[in-house]
Every structure is written in C-alpha cells, then in structure tokens.
N, C-alpha and C. Protein backbone atom coordinates (compact mmCIF):
# COMPACT_ATOMS: atom_id res chain seq x y z
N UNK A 1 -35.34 -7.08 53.99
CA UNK A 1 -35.39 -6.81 52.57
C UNK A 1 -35.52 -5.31 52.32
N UNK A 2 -36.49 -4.33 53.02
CA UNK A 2 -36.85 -3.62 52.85
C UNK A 2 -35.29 -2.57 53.25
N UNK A 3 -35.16 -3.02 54.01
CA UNK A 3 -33.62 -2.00 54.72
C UNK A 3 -32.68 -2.23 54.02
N UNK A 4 -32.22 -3.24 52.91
CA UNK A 4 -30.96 -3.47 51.84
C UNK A 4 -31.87 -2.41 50.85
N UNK A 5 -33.11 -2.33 50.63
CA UNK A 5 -33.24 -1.48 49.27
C UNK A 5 -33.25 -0.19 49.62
N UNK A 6 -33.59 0.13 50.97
CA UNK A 6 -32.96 1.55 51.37
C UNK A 6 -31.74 1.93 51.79
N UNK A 7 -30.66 0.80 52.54
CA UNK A 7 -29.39 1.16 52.38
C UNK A 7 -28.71 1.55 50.60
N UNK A 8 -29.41 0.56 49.75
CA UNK A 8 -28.63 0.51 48.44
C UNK A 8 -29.19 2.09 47.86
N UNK A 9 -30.24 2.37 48.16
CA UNK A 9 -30.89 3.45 47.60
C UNK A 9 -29.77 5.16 48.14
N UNK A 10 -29.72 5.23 49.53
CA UNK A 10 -28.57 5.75 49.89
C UNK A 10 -27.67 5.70 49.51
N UNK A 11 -26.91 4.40 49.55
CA UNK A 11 -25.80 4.75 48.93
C UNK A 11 -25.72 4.84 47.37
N UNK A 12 -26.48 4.84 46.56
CA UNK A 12 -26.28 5.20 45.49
C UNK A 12 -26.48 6.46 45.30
N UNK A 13 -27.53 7.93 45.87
CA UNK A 13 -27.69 8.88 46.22
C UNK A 13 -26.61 9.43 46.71
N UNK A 14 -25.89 8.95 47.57
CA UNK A 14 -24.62 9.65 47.83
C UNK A 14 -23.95 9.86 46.80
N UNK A 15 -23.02 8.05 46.11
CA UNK A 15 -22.18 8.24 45.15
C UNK A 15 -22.17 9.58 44.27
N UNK A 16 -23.97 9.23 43.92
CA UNK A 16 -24.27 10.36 42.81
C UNK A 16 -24.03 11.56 43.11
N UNK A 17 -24.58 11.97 43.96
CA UNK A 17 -24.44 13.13 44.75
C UNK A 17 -22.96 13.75 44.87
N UNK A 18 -22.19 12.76 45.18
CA UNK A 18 -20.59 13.20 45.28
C UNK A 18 -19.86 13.25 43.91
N UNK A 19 -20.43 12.78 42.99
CA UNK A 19 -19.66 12.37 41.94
C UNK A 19 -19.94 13.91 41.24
N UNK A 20 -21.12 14.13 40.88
CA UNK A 20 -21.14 15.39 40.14
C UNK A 20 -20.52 16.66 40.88
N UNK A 21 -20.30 16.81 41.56
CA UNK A 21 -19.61 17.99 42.26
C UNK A 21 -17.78 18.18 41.90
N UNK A 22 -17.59 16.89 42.13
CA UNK A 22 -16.20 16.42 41.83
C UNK A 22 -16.19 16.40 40.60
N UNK A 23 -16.81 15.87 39.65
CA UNK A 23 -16.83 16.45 38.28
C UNK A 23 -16.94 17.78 37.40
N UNK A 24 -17.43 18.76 38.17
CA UNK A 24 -17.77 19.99 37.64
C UNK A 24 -16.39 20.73 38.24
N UNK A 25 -16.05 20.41 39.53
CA UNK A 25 -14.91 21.17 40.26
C UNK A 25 -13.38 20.43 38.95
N UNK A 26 -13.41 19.35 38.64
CA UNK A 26 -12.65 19.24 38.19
C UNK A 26 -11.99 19.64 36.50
N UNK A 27 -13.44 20.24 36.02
CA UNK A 27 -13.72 20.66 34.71
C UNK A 27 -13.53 21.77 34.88
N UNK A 28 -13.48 22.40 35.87
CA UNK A 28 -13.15 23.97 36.21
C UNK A 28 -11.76 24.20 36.11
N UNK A 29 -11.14 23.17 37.40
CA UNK A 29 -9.81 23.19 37.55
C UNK A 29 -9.19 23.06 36.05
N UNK A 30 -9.81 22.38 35.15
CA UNK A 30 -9.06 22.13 33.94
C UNK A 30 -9.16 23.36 32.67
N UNK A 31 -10.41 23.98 33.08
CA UNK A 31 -10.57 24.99 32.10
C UNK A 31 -9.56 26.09 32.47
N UNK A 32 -9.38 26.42 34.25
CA UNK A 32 -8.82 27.60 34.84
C UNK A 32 -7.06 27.40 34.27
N UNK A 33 -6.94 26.08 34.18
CA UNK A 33 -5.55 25.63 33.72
C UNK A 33 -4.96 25.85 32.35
N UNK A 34 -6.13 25.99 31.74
CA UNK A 34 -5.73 25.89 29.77
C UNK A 34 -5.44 27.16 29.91
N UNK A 35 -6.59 28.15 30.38
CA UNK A 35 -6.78 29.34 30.28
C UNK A 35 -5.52 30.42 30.80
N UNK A 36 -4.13 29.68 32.42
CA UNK A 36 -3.46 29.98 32.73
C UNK A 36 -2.51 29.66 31.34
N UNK A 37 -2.16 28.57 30.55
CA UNK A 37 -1.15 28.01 29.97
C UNK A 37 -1.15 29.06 28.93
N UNK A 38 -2.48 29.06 28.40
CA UNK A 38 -2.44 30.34 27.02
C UNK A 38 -2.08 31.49 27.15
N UNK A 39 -1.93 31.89 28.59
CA UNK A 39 -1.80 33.37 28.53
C UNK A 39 -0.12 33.02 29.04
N UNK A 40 0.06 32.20 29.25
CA UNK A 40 2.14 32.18 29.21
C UNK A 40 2.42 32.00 28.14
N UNK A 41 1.86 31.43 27.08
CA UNK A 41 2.88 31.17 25.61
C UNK A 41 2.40 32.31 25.01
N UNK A 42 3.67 33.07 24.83
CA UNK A 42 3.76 34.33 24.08
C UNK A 42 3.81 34.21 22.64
N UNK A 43 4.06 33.33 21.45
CA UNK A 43 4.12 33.11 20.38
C UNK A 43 3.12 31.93 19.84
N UNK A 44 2.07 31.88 19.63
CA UNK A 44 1.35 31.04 19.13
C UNK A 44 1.68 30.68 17.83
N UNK A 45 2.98 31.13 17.40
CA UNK A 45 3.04 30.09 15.96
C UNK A 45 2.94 30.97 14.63
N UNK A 46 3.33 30.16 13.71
CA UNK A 46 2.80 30.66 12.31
C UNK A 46 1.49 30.16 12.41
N UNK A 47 1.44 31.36 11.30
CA UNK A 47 -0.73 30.55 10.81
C UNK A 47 -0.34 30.72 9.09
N UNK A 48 -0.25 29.14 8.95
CA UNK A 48 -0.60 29.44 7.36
C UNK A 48 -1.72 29.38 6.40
N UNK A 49 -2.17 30.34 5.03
CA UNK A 49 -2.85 30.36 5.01
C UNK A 49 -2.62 29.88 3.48
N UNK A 50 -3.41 30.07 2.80
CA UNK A 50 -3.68 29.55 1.26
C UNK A 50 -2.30 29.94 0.24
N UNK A 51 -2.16 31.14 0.58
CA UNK A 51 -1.39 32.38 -0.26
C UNK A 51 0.16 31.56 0.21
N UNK A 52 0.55 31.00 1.52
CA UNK A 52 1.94 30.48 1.62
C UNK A 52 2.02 29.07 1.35
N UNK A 53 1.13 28.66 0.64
CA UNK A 53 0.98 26.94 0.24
C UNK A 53 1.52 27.17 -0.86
N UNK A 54 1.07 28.23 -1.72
CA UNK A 54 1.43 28.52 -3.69
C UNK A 54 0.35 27.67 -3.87
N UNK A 55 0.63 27.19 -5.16
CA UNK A 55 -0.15 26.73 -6.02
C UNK A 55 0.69 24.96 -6.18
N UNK A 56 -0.29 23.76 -6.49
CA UNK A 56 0.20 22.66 -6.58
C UNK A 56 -0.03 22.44 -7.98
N UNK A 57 0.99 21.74 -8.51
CA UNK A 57 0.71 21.31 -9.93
C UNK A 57 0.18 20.04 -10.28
N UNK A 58 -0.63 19.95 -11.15
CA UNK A 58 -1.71 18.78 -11.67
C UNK A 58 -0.90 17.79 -11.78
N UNK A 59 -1.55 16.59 -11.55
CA UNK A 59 -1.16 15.28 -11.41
C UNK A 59 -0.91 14.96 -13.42
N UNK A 60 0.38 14.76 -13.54
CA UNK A 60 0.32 14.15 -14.97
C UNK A 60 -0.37 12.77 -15.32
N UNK A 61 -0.58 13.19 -16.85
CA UNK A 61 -1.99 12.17 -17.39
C UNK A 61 -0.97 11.10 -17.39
N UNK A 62 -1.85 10.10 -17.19
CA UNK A 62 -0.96 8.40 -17.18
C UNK A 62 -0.75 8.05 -18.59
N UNK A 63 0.71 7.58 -19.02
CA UNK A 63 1.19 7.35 -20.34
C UNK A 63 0.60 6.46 -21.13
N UNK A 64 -0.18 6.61 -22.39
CA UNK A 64 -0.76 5.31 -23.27
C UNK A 64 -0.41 3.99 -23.07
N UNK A 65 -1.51 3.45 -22.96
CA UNK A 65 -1.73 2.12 -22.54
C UNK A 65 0.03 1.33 -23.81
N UNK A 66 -0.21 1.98 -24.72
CA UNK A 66 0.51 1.07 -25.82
C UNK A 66 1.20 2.01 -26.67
N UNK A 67 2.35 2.13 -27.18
CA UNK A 67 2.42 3.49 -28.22
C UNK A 67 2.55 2.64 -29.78
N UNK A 68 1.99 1.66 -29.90
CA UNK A 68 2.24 1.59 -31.29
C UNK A 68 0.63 1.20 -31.33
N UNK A 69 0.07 0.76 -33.15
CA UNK A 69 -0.97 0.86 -33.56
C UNK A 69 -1.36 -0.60 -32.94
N UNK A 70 -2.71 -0.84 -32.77
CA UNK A 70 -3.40 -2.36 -32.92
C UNK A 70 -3.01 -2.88 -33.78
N UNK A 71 -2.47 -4.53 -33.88
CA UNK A 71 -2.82 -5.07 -35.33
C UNK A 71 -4.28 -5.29 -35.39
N UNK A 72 -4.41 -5.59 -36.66
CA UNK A 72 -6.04 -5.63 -37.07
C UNK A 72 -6.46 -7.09 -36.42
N UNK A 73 -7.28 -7.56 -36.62
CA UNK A 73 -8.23 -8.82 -35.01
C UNK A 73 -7.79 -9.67 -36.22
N UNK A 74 -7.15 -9.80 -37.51
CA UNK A 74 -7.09 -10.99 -38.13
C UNK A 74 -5.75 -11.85 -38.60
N UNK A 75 -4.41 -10.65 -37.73
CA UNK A 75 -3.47 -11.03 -37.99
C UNK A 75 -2.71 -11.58 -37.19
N UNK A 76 -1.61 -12.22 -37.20
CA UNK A 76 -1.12 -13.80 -36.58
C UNK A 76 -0.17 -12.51 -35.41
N UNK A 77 -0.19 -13.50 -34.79
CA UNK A 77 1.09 -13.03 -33.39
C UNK A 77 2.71 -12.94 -34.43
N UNK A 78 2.49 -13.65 -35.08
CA UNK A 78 4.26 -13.75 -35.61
C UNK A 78 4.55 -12.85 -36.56
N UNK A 79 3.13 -12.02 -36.86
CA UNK A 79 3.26 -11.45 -38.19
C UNK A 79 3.31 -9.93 -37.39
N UNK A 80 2.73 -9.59 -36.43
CA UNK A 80 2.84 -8.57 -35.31
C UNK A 80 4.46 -8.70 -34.90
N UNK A 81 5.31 -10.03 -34.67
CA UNK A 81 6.22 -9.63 -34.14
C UNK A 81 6.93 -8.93 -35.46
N UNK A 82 7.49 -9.38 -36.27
CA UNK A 82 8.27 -9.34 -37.50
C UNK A 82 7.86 -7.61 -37.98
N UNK A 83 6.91 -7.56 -37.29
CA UNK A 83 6.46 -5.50 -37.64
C UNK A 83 7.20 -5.15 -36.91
N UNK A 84 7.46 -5.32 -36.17
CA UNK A 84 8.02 -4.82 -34.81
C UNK A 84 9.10 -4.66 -34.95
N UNK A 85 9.91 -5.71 -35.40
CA UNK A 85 11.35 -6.09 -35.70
C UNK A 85 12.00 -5.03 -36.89
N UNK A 86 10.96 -5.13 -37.65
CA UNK A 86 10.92 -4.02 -39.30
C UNK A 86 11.12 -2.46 -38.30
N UNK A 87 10.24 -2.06 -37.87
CA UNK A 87 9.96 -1.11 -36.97
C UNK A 87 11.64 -0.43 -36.22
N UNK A 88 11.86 -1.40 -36.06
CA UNK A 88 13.21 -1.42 -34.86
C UNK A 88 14.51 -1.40 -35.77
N UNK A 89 14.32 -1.83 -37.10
CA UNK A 89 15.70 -1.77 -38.00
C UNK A 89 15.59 -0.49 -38.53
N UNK A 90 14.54 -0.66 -39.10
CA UNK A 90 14.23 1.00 -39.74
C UNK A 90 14.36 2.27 -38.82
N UNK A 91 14.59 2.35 -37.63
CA UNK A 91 14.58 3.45 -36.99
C UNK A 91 16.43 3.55 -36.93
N UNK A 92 17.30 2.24 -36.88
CA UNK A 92 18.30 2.37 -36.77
C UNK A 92 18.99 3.10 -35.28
N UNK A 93 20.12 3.33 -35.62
CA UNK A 93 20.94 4.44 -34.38
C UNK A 93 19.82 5.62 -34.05
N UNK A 94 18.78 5.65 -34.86
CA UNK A 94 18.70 7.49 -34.27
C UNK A 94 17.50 7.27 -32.88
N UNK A 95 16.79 5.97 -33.03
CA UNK A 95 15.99 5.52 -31.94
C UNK A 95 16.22 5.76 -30.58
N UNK A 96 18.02 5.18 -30.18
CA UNK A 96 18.07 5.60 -29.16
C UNK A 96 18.37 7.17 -28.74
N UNK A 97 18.38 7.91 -29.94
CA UNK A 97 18.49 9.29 -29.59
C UNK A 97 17.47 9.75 -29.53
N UNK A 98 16.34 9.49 -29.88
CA UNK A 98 15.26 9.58 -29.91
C UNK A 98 14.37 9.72 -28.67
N UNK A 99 14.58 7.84 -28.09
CA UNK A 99 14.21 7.67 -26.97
C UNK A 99 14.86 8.79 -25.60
N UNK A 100 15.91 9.10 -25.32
CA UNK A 100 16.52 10.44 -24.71
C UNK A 100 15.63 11.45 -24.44
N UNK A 101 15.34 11.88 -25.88
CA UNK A 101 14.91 13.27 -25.83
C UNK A 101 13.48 12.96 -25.84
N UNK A 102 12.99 11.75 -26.51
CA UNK A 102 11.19 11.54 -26.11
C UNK A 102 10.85 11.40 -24.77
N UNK A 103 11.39 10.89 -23.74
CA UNK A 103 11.19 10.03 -22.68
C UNK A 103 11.82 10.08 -21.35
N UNK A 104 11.26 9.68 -20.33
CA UNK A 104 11.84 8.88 -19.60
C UNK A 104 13.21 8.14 -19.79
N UNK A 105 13.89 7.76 -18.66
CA UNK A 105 15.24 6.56 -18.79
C UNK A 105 14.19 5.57 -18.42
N UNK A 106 14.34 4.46 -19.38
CA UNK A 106 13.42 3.21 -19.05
C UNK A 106 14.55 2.19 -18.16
N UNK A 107 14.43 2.00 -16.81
CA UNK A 107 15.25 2.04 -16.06
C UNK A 107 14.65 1.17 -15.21
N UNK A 108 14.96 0.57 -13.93
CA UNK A 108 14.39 -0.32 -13.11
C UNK A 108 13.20 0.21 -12.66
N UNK A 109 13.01 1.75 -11.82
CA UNK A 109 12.21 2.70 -11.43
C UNK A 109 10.85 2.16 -12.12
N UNK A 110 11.42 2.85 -14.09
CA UNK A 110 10.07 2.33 -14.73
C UNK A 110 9.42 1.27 -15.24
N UNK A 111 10.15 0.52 -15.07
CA UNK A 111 9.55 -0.45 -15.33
C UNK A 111 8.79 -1.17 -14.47
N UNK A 112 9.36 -0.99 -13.49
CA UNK A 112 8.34 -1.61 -11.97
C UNK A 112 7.48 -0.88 -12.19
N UNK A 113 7.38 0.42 -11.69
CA UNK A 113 6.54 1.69 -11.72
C UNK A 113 5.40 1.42 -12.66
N UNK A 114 5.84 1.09 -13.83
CA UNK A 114 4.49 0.69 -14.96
C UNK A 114 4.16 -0.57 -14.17
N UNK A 115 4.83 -1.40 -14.01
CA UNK A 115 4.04 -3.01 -13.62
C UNK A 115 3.22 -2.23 -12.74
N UNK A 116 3.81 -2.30 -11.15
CA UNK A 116 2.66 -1.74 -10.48
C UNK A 116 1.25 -0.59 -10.56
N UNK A 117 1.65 0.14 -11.34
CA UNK A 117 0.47 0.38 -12.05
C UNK A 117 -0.45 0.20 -12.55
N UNK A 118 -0.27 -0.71 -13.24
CA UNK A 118 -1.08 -1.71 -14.16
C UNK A 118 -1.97 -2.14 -13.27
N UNK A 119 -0.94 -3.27 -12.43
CA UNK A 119 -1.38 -4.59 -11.45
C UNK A 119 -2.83 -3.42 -10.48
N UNK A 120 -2.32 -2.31 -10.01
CA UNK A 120 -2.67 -1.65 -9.00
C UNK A 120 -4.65 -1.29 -9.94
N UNK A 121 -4.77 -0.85 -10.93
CA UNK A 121 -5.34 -0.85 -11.84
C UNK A 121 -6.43 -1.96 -11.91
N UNK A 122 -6.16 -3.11 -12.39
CA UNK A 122 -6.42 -4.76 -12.23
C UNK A 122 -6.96 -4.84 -10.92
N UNK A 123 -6.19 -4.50 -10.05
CA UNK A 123 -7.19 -5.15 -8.43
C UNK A 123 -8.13 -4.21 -8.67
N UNK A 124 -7.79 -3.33 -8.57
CA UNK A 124 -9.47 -1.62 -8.19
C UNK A 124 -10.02 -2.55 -9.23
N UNK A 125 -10.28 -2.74 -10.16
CA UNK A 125 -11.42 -3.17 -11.10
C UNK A 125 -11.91 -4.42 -10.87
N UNK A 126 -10.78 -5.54 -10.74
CA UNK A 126 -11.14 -6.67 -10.33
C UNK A 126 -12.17 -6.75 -8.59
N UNK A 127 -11.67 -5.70 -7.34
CA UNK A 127 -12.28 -5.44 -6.43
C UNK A 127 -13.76 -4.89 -6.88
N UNK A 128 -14.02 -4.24 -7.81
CA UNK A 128 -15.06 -3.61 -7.93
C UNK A 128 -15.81 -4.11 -8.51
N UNK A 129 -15.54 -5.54 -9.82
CA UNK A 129 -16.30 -6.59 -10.30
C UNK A 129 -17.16 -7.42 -9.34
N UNK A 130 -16.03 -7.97 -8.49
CA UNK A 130 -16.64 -8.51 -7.15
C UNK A 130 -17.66 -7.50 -6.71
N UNK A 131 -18.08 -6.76 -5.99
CA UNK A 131 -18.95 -6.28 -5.39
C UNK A 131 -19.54 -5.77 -6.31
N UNK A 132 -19.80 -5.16 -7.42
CA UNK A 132 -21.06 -5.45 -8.54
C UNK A 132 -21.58 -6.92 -8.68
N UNK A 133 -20.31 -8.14 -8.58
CA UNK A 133 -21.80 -9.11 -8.58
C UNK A 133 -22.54 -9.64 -7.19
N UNK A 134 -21.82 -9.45 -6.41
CA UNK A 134 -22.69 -9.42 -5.32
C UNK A 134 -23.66 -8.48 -5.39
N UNK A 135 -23.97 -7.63 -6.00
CA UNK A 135 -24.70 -6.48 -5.71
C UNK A 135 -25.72 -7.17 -6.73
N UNK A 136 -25.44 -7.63 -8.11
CA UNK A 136 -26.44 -7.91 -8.85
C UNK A 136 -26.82 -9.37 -8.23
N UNK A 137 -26.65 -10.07 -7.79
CA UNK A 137 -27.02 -11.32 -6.94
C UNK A 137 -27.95 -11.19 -5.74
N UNK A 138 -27.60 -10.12 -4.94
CA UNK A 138 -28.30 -9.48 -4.32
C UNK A 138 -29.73 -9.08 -4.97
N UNK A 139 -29.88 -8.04 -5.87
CA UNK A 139 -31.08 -7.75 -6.20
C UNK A 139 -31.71 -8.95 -7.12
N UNK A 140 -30.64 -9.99 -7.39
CA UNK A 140 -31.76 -10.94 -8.10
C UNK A 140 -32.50 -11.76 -6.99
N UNK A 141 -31.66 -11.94 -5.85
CA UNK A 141 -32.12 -12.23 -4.65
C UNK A 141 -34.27 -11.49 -4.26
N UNK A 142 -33.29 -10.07 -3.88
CA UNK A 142 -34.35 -9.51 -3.67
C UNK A 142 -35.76 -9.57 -4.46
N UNK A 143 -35.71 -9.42 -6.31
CA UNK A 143 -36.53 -9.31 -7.17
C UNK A 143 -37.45 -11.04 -6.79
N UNK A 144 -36.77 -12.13 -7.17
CA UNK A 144 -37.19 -13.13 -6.32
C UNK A 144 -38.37 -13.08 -5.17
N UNK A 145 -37.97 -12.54 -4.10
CA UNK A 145 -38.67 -12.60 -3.14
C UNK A 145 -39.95 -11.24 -2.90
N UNK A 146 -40.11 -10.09 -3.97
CA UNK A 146 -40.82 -9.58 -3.93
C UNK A 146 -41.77 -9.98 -4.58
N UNK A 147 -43.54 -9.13 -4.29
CA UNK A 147 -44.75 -9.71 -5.07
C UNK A 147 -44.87 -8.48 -5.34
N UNK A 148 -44.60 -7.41 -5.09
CA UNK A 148 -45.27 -5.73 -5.56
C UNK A 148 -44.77 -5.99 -6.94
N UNK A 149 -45.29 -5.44 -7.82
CA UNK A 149 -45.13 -5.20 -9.01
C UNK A 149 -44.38 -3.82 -9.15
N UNK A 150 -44.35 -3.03 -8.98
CA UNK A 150 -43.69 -1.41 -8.81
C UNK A 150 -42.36 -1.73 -7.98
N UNK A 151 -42.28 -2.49 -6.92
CA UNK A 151 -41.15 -2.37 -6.25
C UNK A 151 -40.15 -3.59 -6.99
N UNK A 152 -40.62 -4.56 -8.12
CA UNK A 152 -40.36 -5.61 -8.87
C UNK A 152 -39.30 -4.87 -9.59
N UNK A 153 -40.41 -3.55 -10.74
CA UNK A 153 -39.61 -3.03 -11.40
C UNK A 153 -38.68 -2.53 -11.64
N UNK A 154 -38.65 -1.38 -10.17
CA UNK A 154 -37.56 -0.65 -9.53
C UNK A 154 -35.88 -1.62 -9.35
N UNK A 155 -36.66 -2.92 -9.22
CA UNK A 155 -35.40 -3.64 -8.72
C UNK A 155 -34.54 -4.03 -10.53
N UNK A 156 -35.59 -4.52 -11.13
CA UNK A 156 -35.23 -4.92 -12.21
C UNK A 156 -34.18 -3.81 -12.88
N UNK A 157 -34.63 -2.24 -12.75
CA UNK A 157 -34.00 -1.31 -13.33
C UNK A 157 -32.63 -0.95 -12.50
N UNK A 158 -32.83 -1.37 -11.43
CA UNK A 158 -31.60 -1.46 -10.45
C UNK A 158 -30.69 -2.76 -10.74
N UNK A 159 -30.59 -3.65 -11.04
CA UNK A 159 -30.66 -5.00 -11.63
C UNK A 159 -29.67 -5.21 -13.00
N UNK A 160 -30.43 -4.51 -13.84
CA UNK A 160 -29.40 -3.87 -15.35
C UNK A 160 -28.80 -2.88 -15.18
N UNK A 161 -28.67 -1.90 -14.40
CA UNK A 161 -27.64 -1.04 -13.43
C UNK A 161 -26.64 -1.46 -14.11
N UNK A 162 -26.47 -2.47 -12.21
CA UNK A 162 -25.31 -3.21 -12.05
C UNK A 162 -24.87 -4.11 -12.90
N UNK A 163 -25.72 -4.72 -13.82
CA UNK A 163 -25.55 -5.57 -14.46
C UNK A 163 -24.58 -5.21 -16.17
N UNK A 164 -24.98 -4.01 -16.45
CA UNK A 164 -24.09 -3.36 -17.33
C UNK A 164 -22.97 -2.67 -16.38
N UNK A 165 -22.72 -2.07 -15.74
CA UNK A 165 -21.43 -2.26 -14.89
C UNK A 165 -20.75 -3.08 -14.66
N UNK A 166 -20.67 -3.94 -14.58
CA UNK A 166 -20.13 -5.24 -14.14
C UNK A 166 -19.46 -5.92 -15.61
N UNK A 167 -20.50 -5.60 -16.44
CA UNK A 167 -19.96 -6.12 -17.74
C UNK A 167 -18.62 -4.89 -18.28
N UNK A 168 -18.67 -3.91 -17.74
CA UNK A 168 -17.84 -2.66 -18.34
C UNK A 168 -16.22 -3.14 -17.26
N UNK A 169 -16.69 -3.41 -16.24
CA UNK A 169 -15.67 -3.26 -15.52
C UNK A 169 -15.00 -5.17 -16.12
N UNK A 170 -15.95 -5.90 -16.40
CA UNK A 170 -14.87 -6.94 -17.13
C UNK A 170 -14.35 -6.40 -17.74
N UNK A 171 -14.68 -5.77 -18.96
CA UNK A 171 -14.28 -5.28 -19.88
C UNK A 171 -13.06 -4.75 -19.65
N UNK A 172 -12.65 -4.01 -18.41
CA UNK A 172 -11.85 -3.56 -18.39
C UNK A 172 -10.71 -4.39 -17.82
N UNK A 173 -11.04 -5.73 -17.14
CA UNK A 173 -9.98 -6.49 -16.48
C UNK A 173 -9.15 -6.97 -17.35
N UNK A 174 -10.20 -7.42 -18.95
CA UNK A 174 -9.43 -7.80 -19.95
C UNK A 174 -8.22 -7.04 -20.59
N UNK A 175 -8.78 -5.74 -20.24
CA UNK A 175 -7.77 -4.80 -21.37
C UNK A 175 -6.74 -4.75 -20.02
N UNK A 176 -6.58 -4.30 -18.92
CA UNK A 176 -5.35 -4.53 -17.77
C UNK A 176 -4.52 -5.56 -17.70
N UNK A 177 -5.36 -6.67 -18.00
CA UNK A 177 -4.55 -8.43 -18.54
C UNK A 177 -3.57 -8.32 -19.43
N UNK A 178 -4.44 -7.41 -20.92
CA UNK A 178 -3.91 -7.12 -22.18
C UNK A 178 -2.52 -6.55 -21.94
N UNK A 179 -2.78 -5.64 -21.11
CA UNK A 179 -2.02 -4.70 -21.21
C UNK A 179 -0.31 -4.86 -20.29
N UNK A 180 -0.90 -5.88 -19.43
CA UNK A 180 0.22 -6.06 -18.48
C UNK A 180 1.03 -7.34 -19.21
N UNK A 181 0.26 -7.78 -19.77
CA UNK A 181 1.22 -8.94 -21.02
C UNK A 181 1.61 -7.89 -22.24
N UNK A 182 1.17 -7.19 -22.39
CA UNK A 182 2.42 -6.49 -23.56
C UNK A 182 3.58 -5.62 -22.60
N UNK A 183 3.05 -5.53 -21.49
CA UNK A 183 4.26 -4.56 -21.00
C UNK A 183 5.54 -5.91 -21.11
N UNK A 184 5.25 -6.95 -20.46
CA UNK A 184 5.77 -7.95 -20.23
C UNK A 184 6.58 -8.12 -21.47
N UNK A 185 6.00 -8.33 -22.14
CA UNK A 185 6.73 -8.57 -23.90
C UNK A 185 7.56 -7.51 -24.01
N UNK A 186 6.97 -6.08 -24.29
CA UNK A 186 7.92 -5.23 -24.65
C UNK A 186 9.05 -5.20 -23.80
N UNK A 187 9.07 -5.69 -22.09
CA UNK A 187 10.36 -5.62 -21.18
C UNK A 187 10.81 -6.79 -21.85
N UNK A 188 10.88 -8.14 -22.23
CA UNK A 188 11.42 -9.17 -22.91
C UNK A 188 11.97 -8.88 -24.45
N UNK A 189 11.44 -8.18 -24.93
CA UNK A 189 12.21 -7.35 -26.07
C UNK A 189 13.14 -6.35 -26.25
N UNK A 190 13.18 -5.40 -24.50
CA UNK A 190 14.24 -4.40 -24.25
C UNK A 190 14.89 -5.16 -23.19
N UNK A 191 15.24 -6.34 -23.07
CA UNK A 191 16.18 -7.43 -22.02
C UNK A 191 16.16 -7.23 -20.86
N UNK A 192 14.82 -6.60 -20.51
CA UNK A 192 14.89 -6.17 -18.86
C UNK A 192 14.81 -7.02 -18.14
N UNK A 193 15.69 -7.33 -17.24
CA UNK A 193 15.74 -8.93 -16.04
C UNK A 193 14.37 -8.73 -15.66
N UNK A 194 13.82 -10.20 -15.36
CA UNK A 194 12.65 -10.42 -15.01
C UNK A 194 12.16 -9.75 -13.45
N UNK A 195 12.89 -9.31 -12.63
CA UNK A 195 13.48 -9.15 -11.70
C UNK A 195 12.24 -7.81 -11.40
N UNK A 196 13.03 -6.30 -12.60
CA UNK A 196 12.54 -5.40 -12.44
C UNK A 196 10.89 -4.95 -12.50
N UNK A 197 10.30 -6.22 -13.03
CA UNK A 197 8.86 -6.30 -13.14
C UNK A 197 8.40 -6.22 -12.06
N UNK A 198 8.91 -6.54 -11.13
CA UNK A 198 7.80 -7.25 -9.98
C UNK A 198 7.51 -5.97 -8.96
C-alpha cells in the first residue's frame, strides 16, 4: 500500500515537474515567434481614426402612427368610413400629386416595412408585458412570504412599480393592435394585395 502511494506520489512530481518547463519553453518559443513575424511585416495597415469615419446621420423619426384625426369615442365605424370617402373625393386628381411630392412610393417595400414595424413593436411590448408580470407575481410571491414589516414595504413599493408598468405597456399593446388594423384597412382601401403585408 504504502509503495503505490509513493510510486503515485513520484510520478505525479515528475509529470509536474516536466510539464511546467515545457510550458514556459513553449510560451517563449511563441513570444520569440510573434516578435520575429512583426518585425517582417513592413506595413501594418491603415489606422482609422474618428476624423476618416465623418460624421453619421440621425436615425429618422418613425412616421405617425395615423395621419388623419381620431373620430370622437362616440361615432359609428360607418360614419368614420363615409369621412374618409368625402376626404378622398374632395382632394380629387391633385392627391395623387400630392402624395409624390409628400411621400414615399407606397409600394410593396412600404407597406411590408410598416407591417413589420408595427408587428416588431407589438412583440418588444408584448415580450416585456410578460416579464413585468412575472416580475409582479414574483414580488407578490415574495411580499407573501415575508414577516419584516420594512422589507414588506419595500416590496409593496416595488410591487406598484411593476405593477403600473405593466399596465402602461398594455396600454401600449392595445394601441400596436389599433394600429396594425388601421394599417390593414388603409392597405384594403389603397388595393394593396394581401400579400404585401406580411
């Protein structure tokens, strides 16, 4: 017994012993090597610096949710369309000259381009509803299982946090809903194949 724990003891003393030597010799060999390579490459390159980037231009603001007015919360869907329709006679021929020089070509590009936007919009908020209520579930969890009174409170105020967050970010799933059903309409009113939505 005694002679396996001193053979094993040896040979692990060796290994060790051999291993770091071979390791340091080989960290050498590798440093002596970089150090040969750098001094053969005669051109290290451009270096760019701030001054050859220029300047980048700001991200444009994202286009109104809607460009015409709200109807008021008491008027009928049919009575909204028939504005619309009024809207669209009364502008006549000069609309589409209009549209030209106002705009964008409302074109396959944009119209996807807005869908996905929207949609893209809708998940981040809808993702972020989710984990506000886990988060407020969580601390109702936690508040539950505490007896401190001080660390109760803390939670409680942590608690209506999230809890008015969560209500803001509905808030906002509704209006992305809103909003991706009027895009929808207005592409069904400018005959855009269902196609280009998606």
């Amino acid at each position: 017994m005694r002679l396996k724990i001193l053979a094993a003891a040896v040979s692990a003393s060796v290994l060790m012993g051999g291993v770091a030597p071979l390791r340091g010799q080989s960290l050498a060999d590798v440093a002596r090597k970089e150090e040969e390579r750098r001094k053969a490459v005669k051109d290290s390159g451009k270096v760019y610096t701030n001054k050859d980037l220029g300047s980048v231009q700001a991200a444009p603001a994202p286009p109104p949710e809607s460009s015409r007015p709200a109807a008021p919360p008491g008027a009928s869907k049919g009575a909204k369309d028939a504005e619309d329709e009024k809207d669209a006679t009364d502008q006549g021929g000069k609309g589409a000259a209009q549209d030209k020089e106002k705009g964008p070509a409302k074109d396959q590009a944009y119209w996807s381009g807005r869908m996905k936007q929207l949609q893209a919009a809708l998940d981040r908020d809808q993702t972020y509803a989710d984990a506000m209520q886990s988060r407020v579930n969580a601390l109702t969890a936690d508040f539950v299982n505490r007896d401190d009174p001080a660390q109760r409170a803390v939670i409680v105020t942590d608690r209506q946090k999230a809890a008015t967050e969560l209500d803001r970010l509905k808030q906002a799933i509704q209006t992305h809903k809103k909003a991706i059903a009027d895009l929808g309409d207005d592409a069904r009113r400018a005959g855009v194949p269902p196609g280009w939505l998606r």
